[in-house]
N, C-alpha and C. Protein backbone atom coordinates (compact mmCIF):
# COMPACT_ATOMS: atom_id res chain seq x y z
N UNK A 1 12.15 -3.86 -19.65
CA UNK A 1 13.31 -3.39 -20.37
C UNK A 1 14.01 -2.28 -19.59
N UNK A 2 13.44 -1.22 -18.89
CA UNK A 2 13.57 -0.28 -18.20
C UNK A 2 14.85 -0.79 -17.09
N UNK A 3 14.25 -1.89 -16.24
CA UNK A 3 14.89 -2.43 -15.17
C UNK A 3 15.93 -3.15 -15.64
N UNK A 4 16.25 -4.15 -16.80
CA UNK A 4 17.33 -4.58 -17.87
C UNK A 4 17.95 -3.25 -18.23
N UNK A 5 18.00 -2.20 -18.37
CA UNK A 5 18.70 -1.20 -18.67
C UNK A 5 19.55 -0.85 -18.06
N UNK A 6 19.03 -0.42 -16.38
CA UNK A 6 19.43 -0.30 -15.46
C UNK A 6 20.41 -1.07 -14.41
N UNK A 7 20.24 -2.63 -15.15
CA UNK A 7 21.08 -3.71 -14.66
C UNK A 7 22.70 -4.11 -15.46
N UNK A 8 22.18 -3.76 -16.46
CA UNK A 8 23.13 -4.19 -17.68
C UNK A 8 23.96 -2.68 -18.64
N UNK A 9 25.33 -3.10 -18.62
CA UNK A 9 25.73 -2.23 -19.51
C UNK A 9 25.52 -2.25 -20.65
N UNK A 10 25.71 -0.68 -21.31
CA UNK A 10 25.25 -0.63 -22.33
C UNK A 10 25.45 -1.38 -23.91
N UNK A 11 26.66 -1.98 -23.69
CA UNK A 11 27.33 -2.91 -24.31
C UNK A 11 26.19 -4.26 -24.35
N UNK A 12 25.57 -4.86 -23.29
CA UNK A 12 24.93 -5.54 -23.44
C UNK A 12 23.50 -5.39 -23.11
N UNK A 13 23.12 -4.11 -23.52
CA UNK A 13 21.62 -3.64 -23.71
C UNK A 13 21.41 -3.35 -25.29
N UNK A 14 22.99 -3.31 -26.29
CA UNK A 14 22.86 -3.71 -27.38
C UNK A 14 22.93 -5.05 -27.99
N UNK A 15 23.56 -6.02 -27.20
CA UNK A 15 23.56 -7.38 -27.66
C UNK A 15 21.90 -7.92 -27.49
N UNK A 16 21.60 -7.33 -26.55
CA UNK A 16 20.35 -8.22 -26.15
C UNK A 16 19.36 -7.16 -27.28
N UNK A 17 19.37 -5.90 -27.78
CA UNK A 17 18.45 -5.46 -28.45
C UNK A 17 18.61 -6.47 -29.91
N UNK A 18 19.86 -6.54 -30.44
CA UNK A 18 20.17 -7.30 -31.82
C UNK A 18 19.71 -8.36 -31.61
N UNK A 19 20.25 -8.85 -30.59
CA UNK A 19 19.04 -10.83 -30.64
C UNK A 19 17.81 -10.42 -30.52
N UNK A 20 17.76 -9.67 -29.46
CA UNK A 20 16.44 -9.54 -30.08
C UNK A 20 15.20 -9.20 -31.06
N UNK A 21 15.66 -8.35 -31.69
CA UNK A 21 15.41 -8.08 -32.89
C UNK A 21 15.50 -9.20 -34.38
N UNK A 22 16.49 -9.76 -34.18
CA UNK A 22 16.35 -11.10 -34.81
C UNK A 22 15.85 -12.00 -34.91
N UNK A 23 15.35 -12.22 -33.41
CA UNK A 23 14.22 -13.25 -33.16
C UNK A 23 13.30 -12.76 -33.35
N UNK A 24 12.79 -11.51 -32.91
CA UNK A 24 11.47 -11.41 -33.88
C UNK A 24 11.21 -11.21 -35.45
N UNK A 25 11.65 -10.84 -35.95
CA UNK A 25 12.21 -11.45 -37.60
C UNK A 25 11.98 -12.36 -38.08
N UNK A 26 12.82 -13.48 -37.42
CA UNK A 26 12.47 -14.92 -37.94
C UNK A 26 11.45 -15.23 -36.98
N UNK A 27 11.20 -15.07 -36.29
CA UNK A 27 10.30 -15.43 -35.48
C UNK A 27 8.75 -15.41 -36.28
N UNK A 28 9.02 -13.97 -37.22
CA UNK A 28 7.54 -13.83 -37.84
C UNK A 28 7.43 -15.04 -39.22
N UNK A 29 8.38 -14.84 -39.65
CA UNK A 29 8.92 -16.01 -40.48
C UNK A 29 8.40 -17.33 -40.23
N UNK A 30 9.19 -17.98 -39.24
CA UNK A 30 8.83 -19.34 -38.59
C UNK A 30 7.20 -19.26 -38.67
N UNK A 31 6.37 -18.78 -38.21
CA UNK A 31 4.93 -18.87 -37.98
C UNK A 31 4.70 -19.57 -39.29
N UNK A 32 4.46 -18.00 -40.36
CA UNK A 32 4.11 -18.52 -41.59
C UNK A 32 2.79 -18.76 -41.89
N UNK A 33 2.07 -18.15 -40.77
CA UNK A 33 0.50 -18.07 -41.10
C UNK A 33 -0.18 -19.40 -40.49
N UNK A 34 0.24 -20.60 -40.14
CA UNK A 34 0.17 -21.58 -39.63
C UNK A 34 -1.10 -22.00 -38.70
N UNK A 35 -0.33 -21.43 -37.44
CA UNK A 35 -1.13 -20.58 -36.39
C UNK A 35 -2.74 -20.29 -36.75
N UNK A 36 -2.66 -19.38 -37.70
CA UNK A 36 -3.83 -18.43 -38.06
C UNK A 36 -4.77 -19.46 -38.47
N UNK A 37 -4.38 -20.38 -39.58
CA UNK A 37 -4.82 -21.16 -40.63
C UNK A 37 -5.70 -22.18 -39.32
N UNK A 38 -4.81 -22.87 -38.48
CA UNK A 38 -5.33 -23.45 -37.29
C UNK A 38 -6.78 -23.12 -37.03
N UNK A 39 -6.60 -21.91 -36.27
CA UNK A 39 -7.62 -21.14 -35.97
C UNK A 39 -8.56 -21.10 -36.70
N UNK A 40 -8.38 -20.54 -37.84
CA UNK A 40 -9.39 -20.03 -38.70
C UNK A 40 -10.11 -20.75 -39.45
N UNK A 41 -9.62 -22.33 -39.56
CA UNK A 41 -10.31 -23.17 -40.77
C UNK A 41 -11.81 -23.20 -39.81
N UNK A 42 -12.58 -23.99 -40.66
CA UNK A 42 -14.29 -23.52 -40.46
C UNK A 42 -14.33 -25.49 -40.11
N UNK A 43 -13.67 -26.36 -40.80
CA UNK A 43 -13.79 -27.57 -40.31
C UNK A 43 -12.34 -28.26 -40.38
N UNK A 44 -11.46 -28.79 -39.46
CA UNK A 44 -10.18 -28.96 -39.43
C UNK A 44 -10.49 -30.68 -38.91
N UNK A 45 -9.09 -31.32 -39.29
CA UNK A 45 -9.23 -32.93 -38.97
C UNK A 45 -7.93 -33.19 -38.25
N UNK A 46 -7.09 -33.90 -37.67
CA UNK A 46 -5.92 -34.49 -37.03
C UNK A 46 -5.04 -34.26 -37.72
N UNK A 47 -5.54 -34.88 -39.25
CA UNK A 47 -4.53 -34.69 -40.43
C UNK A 47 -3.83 -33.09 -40.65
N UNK A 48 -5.11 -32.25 -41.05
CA UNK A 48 -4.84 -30.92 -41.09
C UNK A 48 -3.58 -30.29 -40.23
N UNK A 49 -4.12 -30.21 -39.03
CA UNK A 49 -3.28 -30.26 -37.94
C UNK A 49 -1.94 -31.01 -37.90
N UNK A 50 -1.73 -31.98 -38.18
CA UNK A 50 -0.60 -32.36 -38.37
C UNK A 50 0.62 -31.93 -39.19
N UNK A 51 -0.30 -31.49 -40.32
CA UNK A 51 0.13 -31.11 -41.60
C UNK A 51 0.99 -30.28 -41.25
N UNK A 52 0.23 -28.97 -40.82
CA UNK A 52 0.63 -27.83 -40.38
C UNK A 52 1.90 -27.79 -38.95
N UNK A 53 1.87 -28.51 -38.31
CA UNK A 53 2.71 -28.85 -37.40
C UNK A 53 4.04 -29.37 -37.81
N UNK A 54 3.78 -30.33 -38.80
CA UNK A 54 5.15 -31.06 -39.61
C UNK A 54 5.74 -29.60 -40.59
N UNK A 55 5.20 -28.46 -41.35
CA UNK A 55 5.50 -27.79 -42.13
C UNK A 55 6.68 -26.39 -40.86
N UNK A 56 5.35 -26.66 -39.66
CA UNK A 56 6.08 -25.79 -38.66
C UNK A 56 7.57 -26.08 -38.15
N UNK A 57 7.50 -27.33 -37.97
CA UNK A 57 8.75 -27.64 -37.71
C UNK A 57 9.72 -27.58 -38.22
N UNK A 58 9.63 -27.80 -39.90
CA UNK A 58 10.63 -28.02 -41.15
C UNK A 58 10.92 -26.56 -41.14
N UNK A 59 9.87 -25.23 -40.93
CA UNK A 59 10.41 -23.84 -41.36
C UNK A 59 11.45 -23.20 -40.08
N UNK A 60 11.14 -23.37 -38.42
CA UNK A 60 11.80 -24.14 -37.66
C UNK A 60 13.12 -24.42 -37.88
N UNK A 61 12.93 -25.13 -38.10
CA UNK A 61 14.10 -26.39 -38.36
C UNK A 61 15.01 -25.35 -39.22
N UNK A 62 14.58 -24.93 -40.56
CA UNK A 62 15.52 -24.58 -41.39
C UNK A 62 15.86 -23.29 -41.16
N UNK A 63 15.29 -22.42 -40.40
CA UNK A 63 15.46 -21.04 -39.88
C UNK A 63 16.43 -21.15 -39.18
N UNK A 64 15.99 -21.88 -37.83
CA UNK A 64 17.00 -22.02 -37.12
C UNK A 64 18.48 -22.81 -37.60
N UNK A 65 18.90 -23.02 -38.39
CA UNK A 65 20.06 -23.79 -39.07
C UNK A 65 20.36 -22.76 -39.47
N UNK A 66 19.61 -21.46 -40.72
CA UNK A 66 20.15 -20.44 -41.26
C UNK A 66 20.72 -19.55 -40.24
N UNK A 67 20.00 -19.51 -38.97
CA UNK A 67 20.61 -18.60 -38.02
C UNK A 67 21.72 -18.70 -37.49
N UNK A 68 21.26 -20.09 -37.16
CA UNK A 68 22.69 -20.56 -36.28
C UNK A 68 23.84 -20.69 -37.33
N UNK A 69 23.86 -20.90 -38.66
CA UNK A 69 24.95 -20.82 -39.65
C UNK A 69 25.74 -19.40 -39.78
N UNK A 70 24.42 -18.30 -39.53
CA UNK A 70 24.96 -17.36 -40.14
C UNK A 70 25.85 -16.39 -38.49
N UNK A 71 25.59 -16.96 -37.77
CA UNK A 71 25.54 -16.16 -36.09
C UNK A 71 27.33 -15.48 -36.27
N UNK A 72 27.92 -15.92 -36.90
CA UNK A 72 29.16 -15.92 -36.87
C UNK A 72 29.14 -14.30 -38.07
N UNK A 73 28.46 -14.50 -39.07
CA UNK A 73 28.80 -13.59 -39.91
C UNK A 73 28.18 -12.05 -39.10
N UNK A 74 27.07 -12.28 -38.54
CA UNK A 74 25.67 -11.35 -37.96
C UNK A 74 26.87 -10.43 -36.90
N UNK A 75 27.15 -11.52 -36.04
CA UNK A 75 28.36 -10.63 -35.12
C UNK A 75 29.59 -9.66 -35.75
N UNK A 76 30.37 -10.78 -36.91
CA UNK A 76 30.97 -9.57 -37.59
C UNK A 76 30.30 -8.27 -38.15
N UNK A 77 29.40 -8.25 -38.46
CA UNK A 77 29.00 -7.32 -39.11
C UNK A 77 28.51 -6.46 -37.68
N UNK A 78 28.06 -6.95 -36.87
CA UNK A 78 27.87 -5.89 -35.43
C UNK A 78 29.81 -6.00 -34.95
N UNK A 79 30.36 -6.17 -35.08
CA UNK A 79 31.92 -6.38 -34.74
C UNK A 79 31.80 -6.61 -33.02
N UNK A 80 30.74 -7.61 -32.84
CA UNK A 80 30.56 -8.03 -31.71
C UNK A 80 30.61 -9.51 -31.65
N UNK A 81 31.70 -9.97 -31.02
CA UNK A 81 31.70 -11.25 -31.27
C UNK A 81 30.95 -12.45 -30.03
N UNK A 82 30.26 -11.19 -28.67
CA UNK A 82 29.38 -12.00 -27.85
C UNK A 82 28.10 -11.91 -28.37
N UNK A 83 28.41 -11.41 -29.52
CA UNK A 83 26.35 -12.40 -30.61
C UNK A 83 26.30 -13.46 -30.93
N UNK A 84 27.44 -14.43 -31.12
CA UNK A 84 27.97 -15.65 -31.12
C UNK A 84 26.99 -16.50 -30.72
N UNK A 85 26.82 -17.08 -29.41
CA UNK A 85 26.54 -17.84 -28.77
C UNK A 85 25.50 -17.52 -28.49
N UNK A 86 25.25 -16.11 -27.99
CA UNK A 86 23.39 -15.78 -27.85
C UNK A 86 22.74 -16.30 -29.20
N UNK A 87 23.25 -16.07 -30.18
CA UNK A 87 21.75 -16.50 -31.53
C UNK A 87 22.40 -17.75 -31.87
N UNK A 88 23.14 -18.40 -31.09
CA UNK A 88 22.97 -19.92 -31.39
C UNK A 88 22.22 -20.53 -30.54
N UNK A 89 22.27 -19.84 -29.11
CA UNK A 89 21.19 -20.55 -28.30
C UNK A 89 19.83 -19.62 -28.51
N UNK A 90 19.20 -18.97 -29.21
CA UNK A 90 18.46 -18.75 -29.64
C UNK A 90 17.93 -19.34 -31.19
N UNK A 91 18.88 -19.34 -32.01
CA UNK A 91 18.37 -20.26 -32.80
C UNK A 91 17.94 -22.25 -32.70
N UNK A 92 18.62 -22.44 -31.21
CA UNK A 92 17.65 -23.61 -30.54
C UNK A 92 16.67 -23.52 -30.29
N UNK A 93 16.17 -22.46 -29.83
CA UNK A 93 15.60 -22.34 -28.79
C UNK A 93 13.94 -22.30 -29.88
N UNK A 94 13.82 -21.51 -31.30
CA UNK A 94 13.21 -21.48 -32.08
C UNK A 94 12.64 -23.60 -32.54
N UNK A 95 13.29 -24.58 -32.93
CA UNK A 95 12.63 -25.53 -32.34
C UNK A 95 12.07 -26.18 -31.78
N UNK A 96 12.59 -25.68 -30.19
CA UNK A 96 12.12 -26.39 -29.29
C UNK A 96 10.93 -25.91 -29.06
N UNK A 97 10.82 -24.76 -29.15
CA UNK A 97 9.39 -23.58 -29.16
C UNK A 97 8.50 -23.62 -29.85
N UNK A 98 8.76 -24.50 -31.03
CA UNK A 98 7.74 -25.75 -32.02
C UNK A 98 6.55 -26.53 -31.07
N UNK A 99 7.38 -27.09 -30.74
CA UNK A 99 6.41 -28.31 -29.72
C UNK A 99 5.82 -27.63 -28.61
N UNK A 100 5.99 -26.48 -27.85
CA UNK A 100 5.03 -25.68 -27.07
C UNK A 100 3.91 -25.25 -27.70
N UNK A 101 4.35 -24.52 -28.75
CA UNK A 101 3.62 -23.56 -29.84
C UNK A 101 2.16 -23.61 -29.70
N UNK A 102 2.00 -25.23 -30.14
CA UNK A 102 0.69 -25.49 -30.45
C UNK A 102 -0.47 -25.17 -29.18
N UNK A 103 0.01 -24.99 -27.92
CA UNK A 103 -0.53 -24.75 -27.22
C UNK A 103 -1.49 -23.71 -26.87
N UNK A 104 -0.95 -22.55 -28.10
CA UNK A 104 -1.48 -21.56 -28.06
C UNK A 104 -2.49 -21.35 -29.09
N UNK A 105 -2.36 -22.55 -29.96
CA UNK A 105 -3.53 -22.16 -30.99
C UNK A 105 -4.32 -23.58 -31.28
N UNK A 106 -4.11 -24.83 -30.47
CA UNK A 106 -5.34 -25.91 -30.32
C UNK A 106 -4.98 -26.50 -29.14
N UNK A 107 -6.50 -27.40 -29.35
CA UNK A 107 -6.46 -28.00 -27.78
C UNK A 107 -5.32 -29.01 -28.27
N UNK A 108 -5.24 -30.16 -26.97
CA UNK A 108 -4.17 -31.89 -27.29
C UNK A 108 -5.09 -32.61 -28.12
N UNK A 109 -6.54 -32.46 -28.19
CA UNK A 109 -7.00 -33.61 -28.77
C UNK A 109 -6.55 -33.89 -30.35
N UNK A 110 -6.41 -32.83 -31.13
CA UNK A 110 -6.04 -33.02 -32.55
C UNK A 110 -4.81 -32.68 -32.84
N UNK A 111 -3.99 -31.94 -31.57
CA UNK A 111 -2.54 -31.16 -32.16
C UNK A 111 -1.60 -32.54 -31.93
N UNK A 112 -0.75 -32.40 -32.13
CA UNK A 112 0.34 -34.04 -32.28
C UNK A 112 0.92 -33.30 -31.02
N UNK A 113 1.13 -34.26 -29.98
CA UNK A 113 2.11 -33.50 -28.90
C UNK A 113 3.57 -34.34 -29.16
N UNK A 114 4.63 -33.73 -28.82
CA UNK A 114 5.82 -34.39 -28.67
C UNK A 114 6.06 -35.96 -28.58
N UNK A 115 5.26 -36.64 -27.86
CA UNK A 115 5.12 -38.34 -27.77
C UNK A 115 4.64 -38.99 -29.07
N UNK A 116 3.55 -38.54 -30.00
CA UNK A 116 3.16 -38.78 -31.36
C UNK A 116 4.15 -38.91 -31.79
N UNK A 117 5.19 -38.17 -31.84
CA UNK A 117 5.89 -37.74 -33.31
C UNK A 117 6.86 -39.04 -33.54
């Protein structure tokens, strides 16, 4: 962040703090405990896993729609209108980050990879 400071005006060391800050927001949102549940069950099946993967996507899915709906209002209210396009390509970017995800909390044998679906 230090070296981004130093690169970027300050104008856009606030755009990038507001997206960012947003994404982690929904970001905590999107999870939804999911993740954890993964981890933590004591005996889990394909199904389970799936379950949780299809629910990930739908919260996903609908986050990112609320974001990207609202990106227009978020900027007015910062009266910055290059928040625009950053939290729309950030609210993509929250889907696509679905189908990595799982990587971090099971192996391929039970998680559905992208080709399943």
């Amino acid at each position: 962040m230090a070296v981004a400071a130093r690169l970027l005006s300050p104008k856009d060391v606030g755009i990038f703090t507001v997206t960012h800050a947003l994404g982690m927001m929904t970001g905590a949102f999107r999870d939804f405990g999911f993740g954890a549940y993964v981890i933590q069950a004591s005996e889990i099946d394909r199904r389970d896993v799936q379950t949780a993967f299809t629910i990930s996507l739908i919260l996903s899915s609908a986050t990112a729609a609320a974001l990207f709906a609202s990106s227009g209002s978020i900027a007015r209210f910062y009266a910055e209108p290059g928040l625009v396009p950053i939290i729309r390509v950030m609210s993509t970017i929250f889907v696509i980050d679905t189908f990595f995800y799982r990587n971090t909390h099971c192996s391929g044998e039970i998680w559905p990879s992208a080709q399943s679906l």
